[in-house]
PDB file of N, CA and C in Angstrom:
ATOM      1  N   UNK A   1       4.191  10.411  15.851  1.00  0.00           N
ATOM      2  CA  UNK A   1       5.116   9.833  14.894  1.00  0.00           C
ATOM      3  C   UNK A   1       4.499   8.620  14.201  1.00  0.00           C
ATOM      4  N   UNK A   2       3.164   7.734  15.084  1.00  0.00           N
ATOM      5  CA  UNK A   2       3.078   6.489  14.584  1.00  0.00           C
ATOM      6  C   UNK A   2       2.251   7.236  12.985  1.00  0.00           C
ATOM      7  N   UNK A   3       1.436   8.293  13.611  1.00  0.00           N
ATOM      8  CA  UNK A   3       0.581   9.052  11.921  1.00  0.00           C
ATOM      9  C   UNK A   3       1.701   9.003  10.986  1.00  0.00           C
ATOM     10  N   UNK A   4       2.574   9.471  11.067  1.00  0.00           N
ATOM     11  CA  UNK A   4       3.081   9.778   9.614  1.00  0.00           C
ATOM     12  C   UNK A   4       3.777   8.489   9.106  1.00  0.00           C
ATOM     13  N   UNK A   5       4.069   7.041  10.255  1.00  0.00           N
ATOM     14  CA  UNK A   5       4.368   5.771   9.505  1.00  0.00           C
ATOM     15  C   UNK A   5       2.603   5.244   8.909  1.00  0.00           C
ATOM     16  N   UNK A   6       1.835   5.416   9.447  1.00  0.00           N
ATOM     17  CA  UNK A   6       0.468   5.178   8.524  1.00  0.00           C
ATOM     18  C   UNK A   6       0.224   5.680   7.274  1.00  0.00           C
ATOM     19  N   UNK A   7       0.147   6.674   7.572  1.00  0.00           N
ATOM     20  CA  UNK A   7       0.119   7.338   6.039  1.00  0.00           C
ATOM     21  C   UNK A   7       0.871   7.167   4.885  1.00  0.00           C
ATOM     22  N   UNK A   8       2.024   7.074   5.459  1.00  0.00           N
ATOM     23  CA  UNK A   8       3.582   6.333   4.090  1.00  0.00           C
ATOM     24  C   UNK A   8       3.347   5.113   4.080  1.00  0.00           C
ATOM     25  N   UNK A   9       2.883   4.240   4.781  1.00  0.00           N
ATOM     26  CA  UNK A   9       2.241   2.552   4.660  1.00  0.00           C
ATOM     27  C   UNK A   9       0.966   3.203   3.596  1.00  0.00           C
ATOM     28  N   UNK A  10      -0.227   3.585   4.116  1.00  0.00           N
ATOM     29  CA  UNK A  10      -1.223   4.012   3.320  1.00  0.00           C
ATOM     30  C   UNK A  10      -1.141   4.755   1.515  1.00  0.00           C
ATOM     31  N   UNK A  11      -0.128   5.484   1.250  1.00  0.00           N
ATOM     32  CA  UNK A  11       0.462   6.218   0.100  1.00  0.00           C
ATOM     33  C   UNK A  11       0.930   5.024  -0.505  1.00  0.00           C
ATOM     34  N   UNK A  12       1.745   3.986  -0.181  1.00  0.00           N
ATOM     35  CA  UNK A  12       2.781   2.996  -0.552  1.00  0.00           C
ATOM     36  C   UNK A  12       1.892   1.706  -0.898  1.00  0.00           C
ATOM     37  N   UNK A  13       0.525   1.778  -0.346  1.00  0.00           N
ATOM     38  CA  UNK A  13      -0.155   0.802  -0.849  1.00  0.00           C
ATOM     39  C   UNK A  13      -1.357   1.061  -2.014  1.00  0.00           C
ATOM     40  N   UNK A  14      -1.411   2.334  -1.744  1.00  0.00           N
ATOM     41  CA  UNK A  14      -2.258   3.051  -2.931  1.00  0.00           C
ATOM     42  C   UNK A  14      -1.030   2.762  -4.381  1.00  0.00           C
ATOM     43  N   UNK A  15      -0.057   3.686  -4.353  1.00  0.00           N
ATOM     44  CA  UNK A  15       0.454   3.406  -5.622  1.00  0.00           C
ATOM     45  C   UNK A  15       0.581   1.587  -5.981  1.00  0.00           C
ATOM     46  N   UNK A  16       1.564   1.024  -5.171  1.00  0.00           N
ATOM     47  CA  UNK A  16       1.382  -0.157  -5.202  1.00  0.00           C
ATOM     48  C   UNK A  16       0.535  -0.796  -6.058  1.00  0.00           C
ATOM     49  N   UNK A  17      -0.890  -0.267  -5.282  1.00  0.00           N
ATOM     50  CA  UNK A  17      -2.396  -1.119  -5.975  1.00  0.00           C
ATOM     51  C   UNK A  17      -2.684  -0.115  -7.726  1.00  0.00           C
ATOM     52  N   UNK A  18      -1.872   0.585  -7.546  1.00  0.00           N
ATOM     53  CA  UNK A  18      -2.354   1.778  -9.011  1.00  0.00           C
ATOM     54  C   UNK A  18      -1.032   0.479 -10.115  1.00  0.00           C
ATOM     55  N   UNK A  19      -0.111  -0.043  -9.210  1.00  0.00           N
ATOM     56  CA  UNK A  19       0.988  -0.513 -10.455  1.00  0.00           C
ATOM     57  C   UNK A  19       0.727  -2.015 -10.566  1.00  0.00           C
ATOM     58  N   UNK A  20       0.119  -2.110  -9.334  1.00  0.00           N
ATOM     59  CA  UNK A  20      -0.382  -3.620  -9.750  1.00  0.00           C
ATOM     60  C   UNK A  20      -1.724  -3.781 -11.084  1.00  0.00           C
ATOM     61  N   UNK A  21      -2.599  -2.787 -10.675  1.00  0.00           N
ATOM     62  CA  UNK A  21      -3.649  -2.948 -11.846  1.00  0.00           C
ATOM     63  C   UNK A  21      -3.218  -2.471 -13.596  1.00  0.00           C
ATOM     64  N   UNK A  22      -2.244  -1.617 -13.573  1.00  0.00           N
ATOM     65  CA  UNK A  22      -1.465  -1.215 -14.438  1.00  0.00           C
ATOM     66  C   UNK A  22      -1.089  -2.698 -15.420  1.00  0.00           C
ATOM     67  N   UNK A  23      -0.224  -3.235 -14.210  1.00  0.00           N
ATOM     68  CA  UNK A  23       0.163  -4.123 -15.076  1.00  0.00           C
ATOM     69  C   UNK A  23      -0.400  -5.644 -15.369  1.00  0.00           C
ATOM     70  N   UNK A  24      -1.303  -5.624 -14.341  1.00  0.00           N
ATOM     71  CA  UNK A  24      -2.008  -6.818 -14.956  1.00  0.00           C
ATOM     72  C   UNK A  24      -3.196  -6.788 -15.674  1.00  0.00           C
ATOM     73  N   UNK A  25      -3.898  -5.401 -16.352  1.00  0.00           N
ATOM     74  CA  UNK A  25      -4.639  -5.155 -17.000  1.00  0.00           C
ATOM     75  C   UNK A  25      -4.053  -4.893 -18.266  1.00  0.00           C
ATOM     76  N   UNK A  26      -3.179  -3.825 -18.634  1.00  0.00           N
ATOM     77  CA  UNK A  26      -2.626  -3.078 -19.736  1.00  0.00           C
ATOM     78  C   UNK A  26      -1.641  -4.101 -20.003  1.00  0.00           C
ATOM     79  N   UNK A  27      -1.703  -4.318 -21.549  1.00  0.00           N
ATOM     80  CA  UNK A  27      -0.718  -4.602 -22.091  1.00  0.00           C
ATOM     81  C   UNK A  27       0.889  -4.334 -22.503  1.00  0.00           C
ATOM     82  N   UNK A  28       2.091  -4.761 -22.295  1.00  0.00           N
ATOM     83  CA  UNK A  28       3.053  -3.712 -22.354  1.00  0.00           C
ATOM     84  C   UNK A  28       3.260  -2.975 -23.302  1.00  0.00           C
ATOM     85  N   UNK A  29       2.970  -2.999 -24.531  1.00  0.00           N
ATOM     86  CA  UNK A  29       3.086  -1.818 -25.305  1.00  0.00           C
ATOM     87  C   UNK A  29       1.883  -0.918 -25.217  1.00  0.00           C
ATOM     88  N   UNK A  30       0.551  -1.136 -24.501  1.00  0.00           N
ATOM     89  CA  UNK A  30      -0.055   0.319 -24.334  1.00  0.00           C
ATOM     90  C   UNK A  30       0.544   0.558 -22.723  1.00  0.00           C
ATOM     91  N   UNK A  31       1.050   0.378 -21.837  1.00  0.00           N
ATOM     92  CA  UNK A  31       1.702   1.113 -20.641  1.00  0.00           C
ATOM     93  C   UNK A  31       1.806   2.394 -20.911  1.00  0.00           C
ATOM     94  N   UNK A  32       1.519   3.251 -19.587  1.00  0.00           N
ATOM     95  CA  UNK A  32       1.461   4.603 -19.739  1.00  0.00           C
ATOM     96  C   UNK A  32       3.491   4.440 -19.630  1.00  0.00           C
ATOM     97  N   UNK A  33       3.921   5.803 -20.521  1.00  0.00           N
ATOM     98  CA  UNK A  33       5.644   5.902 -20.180  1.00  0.00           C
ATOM     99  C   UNK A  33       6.137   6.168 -18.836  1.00  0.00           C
ATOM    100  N   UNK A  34       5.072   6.592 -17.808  1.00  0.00           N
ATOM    101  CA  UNK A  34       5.941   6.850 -16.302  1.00  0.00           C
ATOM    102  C   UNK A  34       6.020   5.349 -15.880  1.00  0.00           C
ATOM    103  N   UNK A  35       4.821   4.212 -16.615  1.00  0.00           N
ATOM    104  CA  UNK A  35       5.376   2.741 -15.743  1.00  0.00           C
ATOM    105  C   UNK A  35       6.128   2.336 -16.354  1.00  0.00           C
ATOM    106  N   UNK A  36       6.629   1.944 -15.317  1.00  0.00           N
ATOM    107  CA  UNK A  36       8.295   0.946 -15.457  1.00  0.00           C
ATOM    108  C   UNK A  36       8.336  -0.376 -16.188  1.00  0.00           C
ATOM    109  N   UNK A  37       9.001  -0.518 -17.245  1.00  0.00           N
ATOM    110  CA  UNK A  37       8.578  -1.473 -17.774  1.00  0.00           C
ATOM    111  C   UNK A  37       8.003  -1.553 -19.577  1.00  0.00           C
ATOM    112  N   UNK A  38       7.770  -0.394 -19.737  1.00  0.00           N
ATOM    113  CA  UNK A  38       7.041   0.016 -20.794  1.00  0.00           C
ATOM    114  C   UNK A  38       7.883  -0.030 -21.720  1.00  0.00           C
ATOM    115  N   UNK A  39       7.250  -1.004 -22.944  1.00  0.00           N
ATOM    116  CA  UNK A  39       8.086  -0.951 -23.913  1.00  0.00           C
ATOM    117  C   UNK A  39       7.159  -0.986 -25.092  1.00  0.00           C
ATOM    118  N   UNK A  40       7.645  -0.261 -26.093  1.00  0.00           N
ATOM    119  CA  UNK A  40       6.847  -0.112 -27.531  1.00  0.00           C
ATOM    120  C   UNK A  40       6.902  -1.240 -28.324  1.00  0.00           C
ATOM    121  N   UNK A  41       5.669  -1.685 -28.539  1.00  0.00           N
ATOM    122  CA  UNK A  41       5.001  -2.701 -29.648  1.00  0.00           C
ATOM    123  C   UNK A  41       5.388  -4.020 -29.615  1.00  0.00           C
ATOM    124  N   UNK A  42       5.325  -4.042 -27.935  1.00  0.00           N
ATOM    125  CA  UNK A  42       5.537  -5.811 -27.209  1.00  0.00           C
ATOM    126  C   UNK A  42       3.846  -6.081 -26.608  1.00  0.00           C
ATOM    127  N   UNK A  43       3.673  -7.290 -26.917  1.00  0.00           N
ATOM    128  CA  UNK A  43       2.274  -7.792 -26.511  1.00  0.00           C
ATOM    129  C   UNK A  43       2.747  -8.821 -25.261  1.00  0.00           C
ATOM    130  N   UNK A  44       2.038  -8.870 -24.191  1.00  0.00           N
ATOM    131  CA  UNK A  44       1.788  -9.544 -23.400  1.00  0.00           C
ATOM    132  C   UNK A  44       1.234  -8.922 -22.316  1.00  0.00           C
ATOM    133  N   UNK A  45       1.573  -9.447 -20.723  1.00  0.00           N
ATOM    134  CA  UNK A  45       1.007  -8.805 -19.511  1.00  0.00           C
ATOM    135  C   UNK A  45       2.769  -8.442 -18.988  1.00  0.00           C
ATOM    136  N   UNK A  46       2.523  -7.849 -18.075  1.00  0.00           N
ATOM    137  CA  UNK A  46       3.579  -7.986 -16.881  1.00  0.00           C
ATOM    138  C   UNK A  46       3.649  -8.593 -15.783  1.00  0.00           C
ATOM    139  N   UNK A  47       2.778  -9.840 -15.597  1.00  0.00           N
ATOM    140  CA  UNK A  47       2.189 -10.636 -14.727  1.00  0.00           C
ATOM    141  C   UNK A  47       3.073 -10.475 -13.383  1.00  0.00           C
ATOM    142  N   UNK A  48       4.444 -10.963 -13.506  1.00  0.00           N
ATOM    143  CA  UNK A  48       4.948 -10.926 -12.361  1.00  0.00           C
ATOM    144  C   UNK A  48       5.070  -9.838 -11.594  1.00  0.00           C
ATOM    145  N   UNK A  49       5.609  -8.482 -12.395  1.00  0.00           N
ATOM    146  CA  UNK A  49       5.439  -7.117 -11.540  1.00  0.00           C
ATOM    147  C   UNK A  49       4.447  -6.394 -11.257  1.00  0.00           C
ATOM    148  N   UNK A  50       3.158  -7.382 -11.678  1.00  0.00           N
ATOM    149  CA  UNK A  50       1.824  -6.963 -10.929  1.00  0.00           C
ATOM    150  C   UNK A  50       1.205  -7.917 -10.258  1.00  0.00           C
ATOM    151  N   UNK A  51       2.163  -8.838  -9.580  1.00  0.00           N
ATOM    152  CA  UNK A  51       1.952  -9.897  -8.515  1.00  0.00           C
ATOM    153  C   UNK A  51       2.488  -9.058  -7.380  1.00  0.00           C
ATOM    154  N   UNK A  52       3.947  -9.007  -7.961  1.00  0.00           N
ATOM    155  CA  UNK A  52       4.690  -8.343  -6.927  1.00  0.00           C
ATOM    156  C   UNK A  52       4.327  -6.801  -6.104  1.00  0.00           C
ATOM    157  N   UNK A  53       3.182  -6.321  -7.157  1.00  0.00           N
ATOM    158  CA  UNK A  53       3.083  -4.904  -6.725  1.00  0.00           C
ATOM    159  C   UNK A  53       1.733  -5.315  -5.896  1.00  0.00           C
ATOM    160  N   UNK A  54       0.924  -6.249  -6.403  1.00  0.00           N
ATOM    161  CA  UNK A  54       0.095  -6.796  -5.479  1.00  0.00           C
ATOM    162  C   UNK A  54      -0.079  -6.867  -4.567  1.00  0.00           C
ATOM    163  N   UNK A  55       1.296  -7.766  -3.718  1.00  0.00           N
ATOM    164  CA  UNK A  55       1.688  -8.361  -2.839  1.00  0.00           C
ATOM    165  C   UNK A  55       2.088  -6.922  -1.885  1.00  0.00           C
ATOM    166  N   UNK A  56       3.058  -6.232  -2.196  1.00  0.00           N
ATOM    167  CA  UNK A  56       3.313  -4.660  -1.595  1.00  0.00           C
ATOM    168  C   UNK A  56       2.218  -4.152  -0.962  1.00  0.00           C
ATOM    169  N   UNK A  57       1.503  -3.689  -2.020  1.00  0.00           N
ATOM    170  CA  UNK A  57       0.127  -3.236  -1.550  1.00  0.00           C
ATOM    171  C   UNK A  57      -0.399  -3.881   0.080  1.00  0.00           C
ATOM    172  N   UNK A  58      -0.743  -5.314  -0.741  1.00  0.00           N
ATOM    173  CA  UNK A  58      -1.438  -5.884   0.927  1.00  0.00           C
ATOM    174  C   UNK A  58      -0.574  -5.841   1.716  1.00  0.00           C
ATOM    175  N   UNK A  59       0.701  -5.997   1.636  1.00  0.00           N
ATOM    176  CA  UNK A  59       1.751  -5.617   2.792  1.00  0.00           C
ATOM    177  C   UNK A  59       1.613  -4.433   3.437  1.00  0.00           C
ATOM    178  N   UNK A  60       1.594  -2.930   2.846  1.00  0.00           N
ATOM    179  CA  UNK A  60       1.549  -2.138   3.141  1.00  0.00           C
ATOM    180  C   UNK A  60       0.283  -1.783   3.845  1.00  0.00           C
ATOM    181  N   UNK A  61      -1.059  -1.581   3.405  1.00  0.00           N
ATOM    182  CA  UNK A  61      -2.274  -1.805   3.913  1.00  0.00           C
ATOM    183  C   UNK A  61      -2.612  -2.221   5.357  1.00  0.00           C
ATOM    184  N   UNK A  62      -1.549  -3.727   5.243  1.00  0.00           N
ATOM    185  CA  UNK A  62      -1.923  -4.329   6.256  1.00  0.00           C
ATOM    186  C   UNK A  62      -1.150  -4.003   7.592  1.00  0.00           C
ATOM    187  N   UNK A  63       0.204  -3.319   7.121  1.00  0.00           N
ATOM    188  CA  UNK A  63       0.971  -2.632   8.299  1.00  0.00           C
ATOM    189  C   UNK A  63       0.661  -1.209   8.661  1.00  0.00           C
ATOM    190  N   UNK A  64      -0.167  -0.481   7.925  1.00  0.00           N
ATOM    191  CA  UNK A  64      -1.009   0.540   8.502  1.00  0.00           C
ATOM    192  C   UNK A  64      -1.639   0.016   9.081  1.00  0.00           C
ATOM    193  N   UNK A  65      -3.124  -0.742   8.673  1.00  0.00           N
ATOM    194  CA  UNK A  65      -3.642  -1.535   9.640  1.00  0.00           C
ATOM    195  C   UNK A  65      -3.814  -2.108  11.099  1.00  0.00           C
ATOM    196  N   UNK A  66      -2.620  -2.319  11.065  1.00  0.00           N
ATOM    197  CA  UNK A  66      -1.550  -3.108  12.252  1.00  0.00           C
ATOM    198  C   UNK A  66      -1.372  -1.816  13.031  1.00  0.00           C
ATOM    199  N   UNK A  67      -0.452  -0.590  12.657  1.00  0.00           N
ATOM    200  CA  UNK A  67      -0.075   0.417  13.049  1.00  0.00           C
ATOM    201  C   UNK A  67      -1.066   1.082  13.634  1.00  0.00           C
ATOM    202  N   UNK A  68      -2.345   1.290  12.804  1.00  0.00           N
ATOM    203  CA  UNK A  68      -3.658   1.731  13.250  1.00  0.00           C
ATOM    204  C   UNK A  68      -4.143   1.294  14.841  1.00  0.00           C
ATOM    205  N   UNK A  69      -3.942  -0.175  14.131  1.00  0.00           N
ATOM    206  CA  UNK A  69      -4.746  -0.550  15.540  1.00  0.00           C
ATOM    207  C   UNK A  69      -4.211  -0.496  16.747  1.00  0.00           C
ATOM    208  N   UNK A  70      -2.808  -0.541  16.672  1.00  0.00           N
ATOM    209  CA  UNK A  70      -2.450  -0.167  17.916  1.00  0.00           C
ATOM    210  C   UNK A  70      -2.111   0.979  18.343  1.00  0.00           C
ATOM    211  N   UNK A  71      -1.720   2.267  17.545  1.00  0.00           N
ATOM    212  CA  UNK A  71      -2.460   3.724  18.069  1.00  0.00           C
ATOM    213  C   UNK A  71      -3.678   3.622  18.704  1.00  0.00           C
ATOM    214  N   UNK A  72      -5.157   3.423  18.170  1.00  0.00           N
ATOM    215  CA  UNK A  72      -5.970   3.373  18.692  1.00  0.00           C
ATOM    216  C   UNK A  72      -6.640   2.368  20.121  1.00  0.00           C
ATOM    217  N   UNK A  73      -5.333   1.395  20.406  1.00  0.00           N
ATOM    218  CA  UNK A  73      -5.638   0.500  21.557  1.00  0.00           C
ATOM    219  C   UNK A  73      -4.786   1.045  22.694  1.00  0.00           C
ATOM    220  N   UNK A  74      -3.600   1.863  22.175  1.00  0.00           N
ATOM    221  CA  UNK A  74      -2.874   2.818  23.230  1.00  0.00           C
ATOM    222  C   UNK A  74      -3.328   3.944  23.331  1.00  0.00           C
ATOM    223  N   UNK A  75      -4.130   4.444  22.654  1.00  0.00           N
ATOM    224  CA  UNK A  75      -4.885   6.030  22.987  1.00  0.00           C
ATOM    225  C   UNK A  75      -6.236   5.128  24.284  1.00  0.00           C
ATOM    226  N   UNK A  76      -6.690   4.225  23.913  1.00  0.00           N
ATOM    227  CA  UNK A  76      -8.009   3.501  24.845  1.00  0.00           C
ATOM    228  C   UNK A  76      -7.233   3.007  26.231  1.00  0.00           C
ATOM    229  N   UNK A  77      -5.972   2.982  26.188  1.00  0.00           N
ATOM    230  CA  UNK A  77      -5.395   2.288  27.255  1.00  0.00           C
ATOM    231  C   UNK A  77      -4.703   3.805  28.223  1.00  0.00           C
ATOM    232  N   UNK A  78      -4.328   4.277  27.393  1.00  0.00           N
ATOM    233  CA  UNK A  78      -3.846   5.847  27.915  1.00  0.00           C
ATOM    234  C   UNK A  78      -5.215   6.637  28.771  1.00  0.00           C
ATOM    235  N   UNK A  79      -6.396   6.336  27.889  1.00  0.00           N
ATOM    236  CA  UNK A  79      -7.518   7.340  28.875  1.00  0.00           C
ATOM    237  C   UNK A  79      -8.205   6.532  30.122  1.00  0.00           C
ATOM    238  N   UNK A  80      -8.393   5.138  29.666  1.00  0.00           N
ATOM    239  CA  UNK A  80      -8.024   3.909  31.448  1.00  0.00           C
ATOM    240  C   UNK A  80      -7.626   4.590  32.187  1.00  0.00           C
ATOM    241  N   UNK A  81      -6.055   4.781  31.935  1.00  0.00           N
ATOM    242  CA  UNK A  81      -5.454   4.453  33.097  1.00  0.00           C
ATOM    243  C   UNK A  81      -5.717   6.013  33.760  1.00  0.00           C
ATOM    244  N   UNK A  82      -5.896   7.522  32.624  1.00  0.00           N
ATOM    245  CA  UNK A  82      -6.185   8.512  33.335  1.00  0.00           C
ATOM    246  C   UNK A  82      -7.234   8.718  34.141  1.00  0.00           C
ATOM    247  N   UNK A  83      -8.628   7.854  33.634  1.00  0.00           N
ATOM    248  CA  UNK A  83     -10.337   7.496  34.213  1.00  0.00           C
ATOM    249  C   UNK A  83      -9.889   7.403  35.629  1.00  0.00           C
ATOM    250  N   UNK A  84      -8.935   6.051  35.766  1.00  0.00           N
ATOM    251  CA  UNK A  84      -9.027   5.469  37.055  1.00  0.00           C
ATOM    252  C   UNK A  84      -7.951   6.422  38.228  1.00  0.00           C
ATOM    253  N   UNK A  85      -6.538   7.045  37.697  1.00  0.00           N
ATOM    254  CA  UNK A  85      -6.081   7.717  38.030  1.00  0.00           C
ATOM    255  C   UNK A  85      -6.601   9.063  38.852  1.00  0.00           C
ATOM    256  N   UNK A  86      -7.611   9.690  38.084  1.00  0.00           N
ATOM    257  CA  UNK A  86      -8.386  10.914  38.579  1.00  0.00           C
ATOM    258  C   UNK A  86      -9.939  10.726  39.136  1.00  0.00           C
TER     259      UNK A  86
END
C-alpha cells in the first residue's frame, strides 16, 4: 500500500513541477489553454501560482522521499529480524 502512496506523491510532484515552470516562465497570454489561469492578451508572469506549485512539488517529492525511506528501512529491518530468527 505504502507503493501506491509514493507514486501519487511522485505523479503530484511531477505535474506540480510541469505548473510551476509553466507559470513562471510563460507569460499569461501565451499559457497553454489546459493551464489554469490562462487568459488572452494579458502580459505578465503568474508568479504566485508558480511559487505555490513550486512549493507542492517539493512537498510532494519530499513525502515520497520520506515514504521511500521508510519502506526501504522496514523491508532492512523485516530481513534482521528473519537472519537472526532462522
Amino acid at each position: 500500500m505504502k507503493w501506491l502512496w509514493i507514486i501519487l506523491l511522485g505523479v503530484v510532484g511531477i505535474v506540480a513541477a510541469v505548473f510551476a515552470f509553466e507559470y513562471l516562465t510563460v507569460g499569461i497570454g501565451h499559457l497553454p489553454t489546459w493551464v489554469p489561469g490562462h487568459v488572452a492578451h494579458e502580459h505578465g508572469h503568474l508568479h504566485k501560482r508558480g511559487y505555490l506549485a513550486a512549493l507542492i512539488a517539493v512537498l510532494a517529492f519530499a513525502g515520497a522521499g520520506f515514504l521511500l525511506y521508510k519502506k526501504i528501512q522496514g523491508d532492512k529491518d523485516a530481513a534482521a529480524a528473519a537472519s537472526v530468527s532462522a
